[in-house]
C-alpha atoms as a PDB file:
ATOM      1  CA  UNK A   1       5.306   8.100   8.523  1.00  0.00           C
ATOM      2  CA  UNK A   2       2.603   7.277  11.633  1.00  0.00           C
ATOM      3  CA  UNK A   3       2.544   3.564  10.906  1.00  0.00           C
ATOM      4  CA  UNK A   4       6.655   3.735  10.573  1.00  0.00           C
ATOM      5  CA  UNK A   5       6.634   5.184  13.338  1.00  0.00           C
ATOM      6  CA  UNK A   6       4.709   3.241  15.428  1.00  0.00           C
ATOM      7  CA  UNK A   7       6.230  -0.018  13.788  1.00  0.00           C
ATOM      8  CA  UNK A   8       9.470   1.365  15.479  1.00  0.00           C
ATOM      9  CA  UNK A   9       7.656   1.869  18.516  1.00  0.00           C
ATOM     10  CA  UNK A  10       6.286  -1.956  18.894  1.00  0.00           C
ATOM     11  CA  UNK A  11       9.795  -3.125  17.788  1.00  0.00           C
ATOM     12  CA  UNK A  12      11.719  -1.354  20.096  1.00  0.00           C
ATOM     13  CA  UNK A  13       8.874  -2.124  23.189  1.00  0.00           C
ATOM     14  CA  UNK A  14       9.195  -6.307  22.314  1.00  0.00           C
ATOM     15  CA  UNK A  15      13.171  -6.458  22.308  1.00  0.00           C
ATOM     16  CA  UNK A  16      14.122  -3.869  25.528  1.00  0.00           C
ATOM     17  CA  UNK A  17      12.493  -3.374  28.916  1.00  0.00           C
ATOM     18  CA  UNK A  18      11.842   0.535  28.128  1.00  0.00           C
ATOM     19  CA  UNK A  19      10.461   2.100  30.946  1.00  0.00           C
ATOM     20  CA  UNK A  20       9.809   5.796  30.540  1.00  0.00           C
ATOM     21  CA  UNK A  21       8.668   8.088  27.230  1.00  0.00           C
ATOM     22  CA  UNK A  22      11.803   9.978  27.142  1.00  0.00           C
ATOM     23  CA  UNK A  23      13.906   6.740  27.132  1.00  0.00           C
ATOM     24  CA  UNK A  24      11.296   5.160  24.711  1.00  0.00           C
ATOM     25  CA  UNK A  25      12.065   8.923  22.394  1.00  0.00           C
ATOM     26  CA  UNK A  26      15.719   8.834  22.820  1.00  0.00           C
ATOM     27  CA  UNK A  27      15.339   5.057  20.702  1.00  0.00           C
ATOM     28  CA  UNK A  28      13.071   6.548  18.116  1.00  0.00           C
ATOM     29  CA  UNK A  29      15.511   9.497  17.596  1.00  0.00           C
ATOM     30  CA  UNK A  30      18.371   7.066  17.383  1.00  0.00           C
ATOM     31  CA  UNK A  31      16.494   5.361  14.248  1.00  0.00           C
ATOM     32  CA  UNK A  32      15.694   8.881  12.818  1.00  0.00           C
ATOM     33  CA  UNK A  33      12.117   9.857  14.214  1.00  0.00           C
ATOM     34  CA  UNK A  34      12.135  12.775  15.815  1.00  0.00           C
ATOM     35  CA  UNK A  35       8.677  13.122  18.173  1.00  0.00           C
ATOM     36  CA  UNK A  36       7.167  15.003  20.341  1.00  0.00           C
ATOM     37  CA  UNK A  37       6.201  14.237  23.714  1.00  0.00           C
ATOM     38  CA  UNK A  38       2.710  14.719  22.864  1.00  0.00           C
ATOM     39  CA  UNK A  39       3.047  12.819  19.265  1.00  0.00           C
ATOM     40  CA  UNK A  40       4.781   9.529  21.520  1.00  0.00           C
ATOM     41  CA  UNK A  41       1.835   9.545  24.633  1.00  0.00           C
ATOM     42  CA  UNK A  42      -0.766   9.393  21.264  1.00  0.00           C
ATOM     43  CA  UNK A  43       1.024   6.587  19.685  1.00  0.00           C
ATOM     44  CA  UNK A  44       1.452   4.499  23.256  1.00  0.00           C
ATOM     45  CA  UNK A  45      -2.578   5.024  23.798  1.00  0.00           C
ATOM     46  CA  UNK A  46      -3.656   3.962  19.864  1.00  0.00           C
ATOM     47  CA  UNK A  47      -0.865   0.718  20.321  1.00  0.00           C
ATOM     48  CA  UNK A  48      -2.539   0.199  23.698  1.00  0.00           C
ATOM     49  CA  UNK A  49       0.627  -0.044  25.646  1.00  0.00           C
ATOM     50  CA  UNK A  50       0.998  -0.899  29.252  1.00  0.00           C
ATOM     51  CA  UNK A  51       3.517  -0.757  31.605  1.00  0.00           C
ATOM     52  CA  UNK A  52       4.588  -4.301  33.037  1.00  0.00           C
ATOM     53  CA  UNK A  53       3.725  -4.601  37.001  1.00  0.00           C
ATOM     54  CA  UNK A  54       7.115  -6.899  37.362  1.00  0.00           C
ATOM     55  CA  UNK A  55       9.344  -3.987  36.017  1.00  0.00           C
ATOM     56  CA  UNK A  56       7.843  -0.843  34.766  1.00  0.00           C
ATOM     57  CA  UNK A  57       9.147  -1.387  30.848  1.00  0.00           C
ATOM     58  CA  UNK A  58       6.303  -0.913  28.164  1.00  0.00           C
ATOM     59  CA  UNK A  59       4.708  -4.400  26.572  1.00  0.00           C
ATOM     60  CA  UNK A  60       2.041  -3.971  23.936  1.00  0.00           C
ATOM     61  CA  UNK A  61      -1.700  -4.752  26.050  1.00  0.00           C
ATOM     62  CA  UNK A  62      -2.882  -8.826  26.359  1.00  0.00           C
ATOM     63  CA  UNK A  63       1.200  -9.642  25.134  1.00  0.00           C
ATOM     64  CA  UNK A  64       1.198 -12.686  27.532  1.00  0.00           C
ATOM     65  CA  UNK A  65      -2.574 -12.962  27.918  1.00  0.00           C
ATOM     66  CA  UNK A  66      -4.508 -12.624  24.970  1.00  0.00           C
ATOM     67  CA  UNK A  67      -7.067 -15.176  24.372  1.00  0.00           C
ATOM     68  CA  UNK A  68      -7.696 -17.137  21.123  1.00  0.00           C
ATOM     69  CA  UNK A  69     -10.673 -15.706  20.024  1.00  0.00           C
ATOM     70  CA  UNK A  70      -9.170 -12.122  20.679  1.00  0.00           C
ATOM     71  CA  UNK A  71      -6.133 -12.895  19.102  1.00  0.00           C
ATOM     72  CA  UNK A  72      -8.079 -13.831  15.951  1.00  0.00           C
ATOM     73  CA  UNK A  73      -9.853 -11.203  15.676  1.00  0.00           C
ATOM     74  CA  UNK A  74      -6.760  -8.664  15.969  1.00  0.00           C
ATOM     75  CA  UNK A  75      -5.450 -10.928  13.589  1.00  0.00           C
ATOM     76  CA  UNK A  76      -8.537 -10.250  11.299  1.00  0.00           C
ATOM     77  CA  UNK A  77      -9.051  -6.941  11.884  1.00  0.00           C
ATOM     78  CA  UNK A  78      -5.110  -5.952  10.861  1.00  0.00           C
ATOM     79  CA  UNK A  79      -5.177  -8.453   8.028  1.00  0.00           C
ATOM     80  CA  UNK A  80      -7.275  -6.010   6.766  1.00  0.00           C
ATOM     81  CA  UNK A  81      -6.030  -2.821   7.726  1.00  0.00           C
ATOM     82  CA  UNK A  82      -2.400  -4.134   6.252  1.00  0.00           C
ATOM     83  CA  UNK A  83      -2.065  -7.141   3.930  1.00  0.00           C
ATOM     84  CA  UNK A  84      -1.657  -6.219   0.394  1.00  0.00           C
ATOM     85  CA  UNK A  85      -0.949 -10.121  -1.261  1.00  0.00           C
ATOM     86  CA  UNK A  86      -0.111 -13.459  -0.035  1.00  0.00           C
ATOM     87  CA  UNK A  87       1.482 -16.026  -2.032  1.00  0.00           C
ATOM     88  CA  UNK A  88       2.328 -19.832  -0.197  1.00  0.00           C
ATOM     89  CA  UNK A  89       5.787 -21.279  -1.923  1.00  0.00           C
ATOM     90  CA  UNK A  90       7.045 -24.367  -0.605  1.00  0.00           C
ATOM     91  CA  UNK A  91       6.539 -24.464   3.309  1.00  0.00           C
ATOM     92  CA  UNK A  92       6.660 -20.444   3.050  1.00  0.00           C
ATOM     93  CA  UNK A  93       3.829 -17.987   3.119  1.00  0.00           C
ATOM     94  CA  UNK A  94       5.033 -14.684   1.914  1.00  0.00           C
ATOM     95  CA  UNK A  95       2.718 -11.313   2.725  1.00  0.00           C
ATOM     96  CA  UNK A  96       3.510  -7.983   1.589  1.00  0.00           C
ATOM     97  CA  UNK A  97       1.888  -4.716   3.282  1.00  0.00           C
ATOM     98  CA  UNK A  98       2.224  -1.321   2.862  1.00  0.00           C
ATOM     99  CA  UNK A  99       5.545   0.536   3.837  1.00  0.00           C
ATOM    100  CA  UNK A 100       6.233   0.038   7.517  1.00  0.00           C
ATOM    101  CA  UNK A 101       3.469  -1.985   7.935  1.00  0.00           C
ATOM    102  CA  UNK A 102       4.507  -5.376   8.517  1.00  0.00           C
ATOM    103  CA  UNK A 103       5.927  -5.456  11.936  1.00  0.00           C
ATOM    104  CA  UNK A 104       2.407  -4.834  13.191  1.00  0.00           C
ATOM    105  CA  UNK A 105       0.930  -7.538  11.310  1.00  0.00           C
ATOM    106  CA  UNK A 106       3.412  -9.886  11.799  1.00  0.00           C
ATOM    107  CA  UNK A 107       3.140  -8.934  15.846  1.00  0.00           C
ATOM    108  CA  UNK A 108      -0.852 -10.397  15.151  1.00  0.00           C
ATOM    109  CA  UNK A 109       0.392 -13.411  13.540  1.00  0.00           C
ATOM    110  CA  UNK A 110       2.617 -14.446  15.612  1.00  0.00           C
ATOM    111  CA  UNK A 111      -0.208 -13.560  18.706  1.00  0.00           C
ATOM    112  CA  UNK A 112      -2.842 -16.282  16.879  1.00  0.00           C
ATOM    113  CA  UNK A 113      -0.771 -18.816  17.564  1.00  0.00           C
ATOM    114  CA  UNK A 114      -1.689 -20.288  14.479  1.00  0.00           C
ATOM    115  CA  UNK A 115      -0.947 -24.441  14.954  1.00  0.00           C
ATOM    116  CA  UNK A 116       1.130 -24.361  11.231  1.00  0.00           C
ATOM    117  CA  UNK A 117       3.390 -21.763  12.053  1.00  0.00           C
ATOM    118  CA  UNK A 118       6.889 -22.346  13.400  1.00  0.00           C
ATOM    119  CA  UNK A 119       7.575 -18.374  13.075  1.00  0.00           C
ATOM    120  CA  UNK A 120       7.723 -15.163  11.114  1.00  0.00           C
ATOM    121  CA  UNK A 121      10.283 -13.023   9.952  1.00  0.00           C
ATOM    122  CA  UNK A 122       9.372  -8.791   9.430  1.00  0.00           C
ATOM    123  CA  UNK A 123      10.990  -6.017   7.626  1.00  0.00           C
ATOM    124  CA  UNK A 124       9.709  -2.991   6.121  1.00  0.00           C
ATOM    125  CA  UNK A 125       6.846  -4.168   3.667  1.00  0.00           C
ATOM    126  CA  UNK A 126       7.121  -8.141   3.672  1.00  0.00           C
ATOM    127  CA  UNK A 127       6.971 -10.796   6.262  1.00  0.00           C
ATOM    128  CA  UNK A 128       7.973 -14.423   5.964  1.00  0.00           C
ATOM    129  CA  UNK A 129       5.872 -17.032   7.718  1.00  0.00           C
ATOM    130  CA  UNK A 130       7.849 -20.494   8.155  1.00  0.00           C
ATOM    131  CA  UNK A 131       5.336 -23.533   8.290  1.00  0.00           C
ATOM    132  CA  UNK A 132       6.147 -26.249   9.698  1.00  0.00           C
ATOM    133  CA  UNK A 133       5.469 -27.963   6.141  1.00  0.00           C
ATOM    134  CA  UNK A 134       3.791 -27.336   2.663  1.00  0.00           C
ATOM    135  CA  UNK A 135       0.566 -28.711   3.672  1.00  0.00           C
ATOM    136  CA  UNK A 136       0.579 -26.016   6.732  1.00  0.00           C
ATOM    137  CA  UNK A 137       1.773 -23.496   3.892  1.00  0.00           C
ATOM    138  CA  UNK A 138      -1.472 -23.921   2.322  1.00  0.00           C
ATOM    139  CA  UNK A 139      -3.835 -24.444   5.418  1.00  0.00           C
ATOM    140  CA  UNK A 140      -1.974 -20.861   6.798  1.00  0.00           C
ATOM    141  CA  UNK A 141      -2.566 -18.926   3.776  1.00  0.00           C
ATOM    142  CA  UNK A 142      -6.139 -20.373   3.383  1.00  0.00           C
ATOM    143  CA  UNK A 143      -6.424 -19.267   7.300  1.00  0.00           C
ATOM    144  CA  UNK A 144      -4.904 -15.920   6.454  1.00  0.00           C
ATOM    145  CA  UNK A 145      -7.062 -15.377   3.259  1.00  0.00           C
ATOM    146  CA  UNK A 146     -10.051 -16.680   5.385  1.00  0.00           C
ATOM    147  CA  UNK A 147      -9.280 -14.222   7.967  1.00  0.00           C
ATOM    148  CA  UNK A 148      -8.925 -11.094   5.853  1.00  0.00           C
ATOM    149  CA  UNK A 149     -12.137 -11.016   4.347  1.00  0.00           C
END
């Protein structure tokens, strides 16, 4: 339910300018979490989110400054907290995680800024990575595999 939970959270946080916890709660209770204020302040601190200087609205930390070798090694680090398999088909790369897990990991993929990878697509337990052809299909899941271990 936590990692649902805070999946919601980072989902919500990339696609509106949310500014306070209460507006940030009112969201989650719209898509059927119910928190406390205590329960949302936790999950802001362990996501790490700050509040933009240009407008107040909650951005996950380093979301427009992260450097390389950070973003690697977030990338590595939820990899394997998260990835279950990873199978390359085509110019595709598909990963499956656990339930509710693959918003976060696809949030670290698509912070590497991994050269082969024209974008990702999230739901609940799978995430598709488009490459930009087969060969980066197979360098990206080599990268990923690489990464994870």
């Amino acid at each position: 339910m936590k990692s649902q939970r805070q999946s919601a959270i980072l989902e919500v946080v990339e696609r509106e300018a949310v500014r306070s916890q209460e507006q940030l709660r009112q969201h989650l209770a719209s898509r059927g979490f119910d928190v406390t204020q205590a329960t949302l302040s936790r999950d802001i601190k362990e996501l790490g989110l700050l509040k933009r200087s240009s407008d107040g609205a909650y951005q996950p930390s380093g979301a427009e400054s992260t450097s390389a070798a950070s973003a690697l090694d977030s990338l590595s680090h939820a990899l394997s907290q998260f990835l279950v398999n990873l199978e390359a088909v085509q110019h595709l790369v598909v990963l499956k995680t656990g339930t509710g897990q693959a918003q976060m990991l696809a949030v670290a993929i698509d912070r590497s800024r991994l050269p082969d990878v024209a974008g990702t697509l999230a739901g609940d337990d799978t995430i598709l990575i488009i490459a930009r052809d087969p060969k980066g299909a197979q360098t990206v899941s080599k990268q990923l595999r690489d990464l994870a271990s």
